[in-house]
C-alpha atoms as a PDB file:
ATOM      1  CA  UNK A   1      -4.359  -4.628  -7.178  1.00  0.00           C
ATOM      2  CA  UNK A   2      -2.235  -1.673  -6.854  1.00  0.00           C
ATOM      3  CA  UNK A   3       0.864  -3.077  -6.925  1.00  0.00           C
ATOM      4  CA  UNK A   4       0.182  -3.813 -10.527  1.00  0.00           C
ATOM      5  CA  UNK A   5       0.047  -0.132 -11.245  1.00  0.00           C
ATOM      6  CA  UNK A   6       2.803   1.302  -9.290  1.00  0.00           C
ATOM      7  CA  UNK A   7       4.994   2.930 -12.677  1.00  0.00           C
ATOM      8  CA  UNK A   8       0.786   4.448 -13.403  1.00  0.00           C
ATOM      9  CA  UNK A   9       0.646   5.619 -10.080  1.00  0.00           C
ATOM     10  CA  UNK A  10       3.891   7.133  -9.748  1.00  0.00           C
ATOM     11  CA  UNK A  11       3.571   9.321 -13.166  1.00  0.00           C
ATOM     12  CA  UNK A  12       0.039  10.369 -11.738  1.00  0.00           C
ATOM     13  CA  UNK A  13       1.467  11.279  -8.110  1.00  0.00           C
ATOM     14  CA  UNK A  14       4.912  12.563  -8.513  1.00  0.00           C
ATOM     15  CA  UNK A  15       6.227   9.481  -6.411  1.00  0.00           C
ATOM     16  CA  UNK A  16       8.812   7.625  -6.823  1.00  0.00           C
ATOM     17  CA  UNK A  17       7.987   3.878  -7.081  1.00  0.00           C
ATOM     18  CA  UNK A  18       9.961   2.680  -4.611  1.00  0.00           C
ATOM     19  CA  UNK A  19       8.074   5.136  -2.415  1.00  0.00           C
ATOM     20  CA  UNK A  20       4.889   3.959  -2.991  1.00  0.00           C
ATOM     21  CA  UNK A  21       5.846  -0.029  -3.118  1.00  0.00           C
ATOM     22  CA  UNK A  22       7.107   0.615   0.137  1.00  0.00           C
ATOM     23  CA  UNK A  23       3.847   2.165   1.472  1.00  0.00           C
ATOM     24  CA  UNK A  24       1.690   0.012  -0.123  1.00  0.00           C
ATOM     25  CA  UNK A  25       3.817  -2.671   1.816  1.00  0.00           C
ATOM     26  CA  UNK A  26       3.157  -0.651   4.901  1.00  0.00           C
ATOM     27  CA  UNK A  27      -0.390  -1.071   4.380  1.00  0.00           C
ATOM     28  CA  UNK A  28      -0.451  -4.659   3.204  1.00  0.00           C
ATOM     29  CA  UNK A  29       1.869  -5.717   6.458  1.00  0.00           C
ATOM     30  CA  UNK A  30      -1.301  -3.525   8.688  1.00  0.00           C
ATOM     31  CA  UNK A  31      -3.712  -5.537   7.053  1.00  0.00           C
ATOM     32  CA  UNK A  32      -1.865  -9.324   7.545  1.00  0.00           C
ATOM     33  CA  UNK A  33      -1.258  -8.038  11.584  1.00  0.00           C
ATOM     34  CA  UNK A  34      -4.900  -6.870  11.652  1.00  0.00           C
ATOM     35  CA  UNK A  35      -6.860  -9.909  10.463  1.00  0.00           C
ATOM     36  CA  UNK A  36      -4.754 -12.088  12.245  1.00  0.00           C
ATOM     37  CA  UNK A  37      -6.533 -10.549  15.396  1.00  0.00           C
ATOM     38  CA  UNK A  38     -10.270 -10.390  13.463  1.00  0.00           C
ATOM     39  CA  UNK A  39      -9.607  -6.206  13.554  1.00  0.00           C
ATOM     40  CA  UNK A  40      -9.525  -3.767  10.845  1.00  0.00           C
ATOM     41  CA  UNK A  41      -7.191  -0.744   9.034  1.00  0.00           C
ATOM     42  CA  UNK A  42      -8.355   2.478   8.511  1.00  0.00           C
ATOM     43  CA  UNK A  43      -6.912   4.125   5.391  1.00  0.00           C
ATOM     44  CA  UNK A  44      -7.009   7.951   5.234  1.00  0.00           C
END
């Protein structure tokens, strides 16, 4: 869903896109590893 807003995002935070798509990846690769072994990801 987020990925979808990433230019939105980036005028709101200051970030550059490419910052946050790869962060966003971060978090999507956590979540793929983490179900794959019925766990979880916190997000802070």
């Amino acid at each position: 869903m987020l990925l979808g807003h990433i230019p939105a995002i980036a005028a709101e935070t200051g970030w550059r896109d490419d910052y946050i798509r790869r962060r966003l990846g971060n978090i999507t690769d956590a979540l793929g590893r983490a179900r794959s072994v019925n766990g979880g990801v916190v997000i802070w």
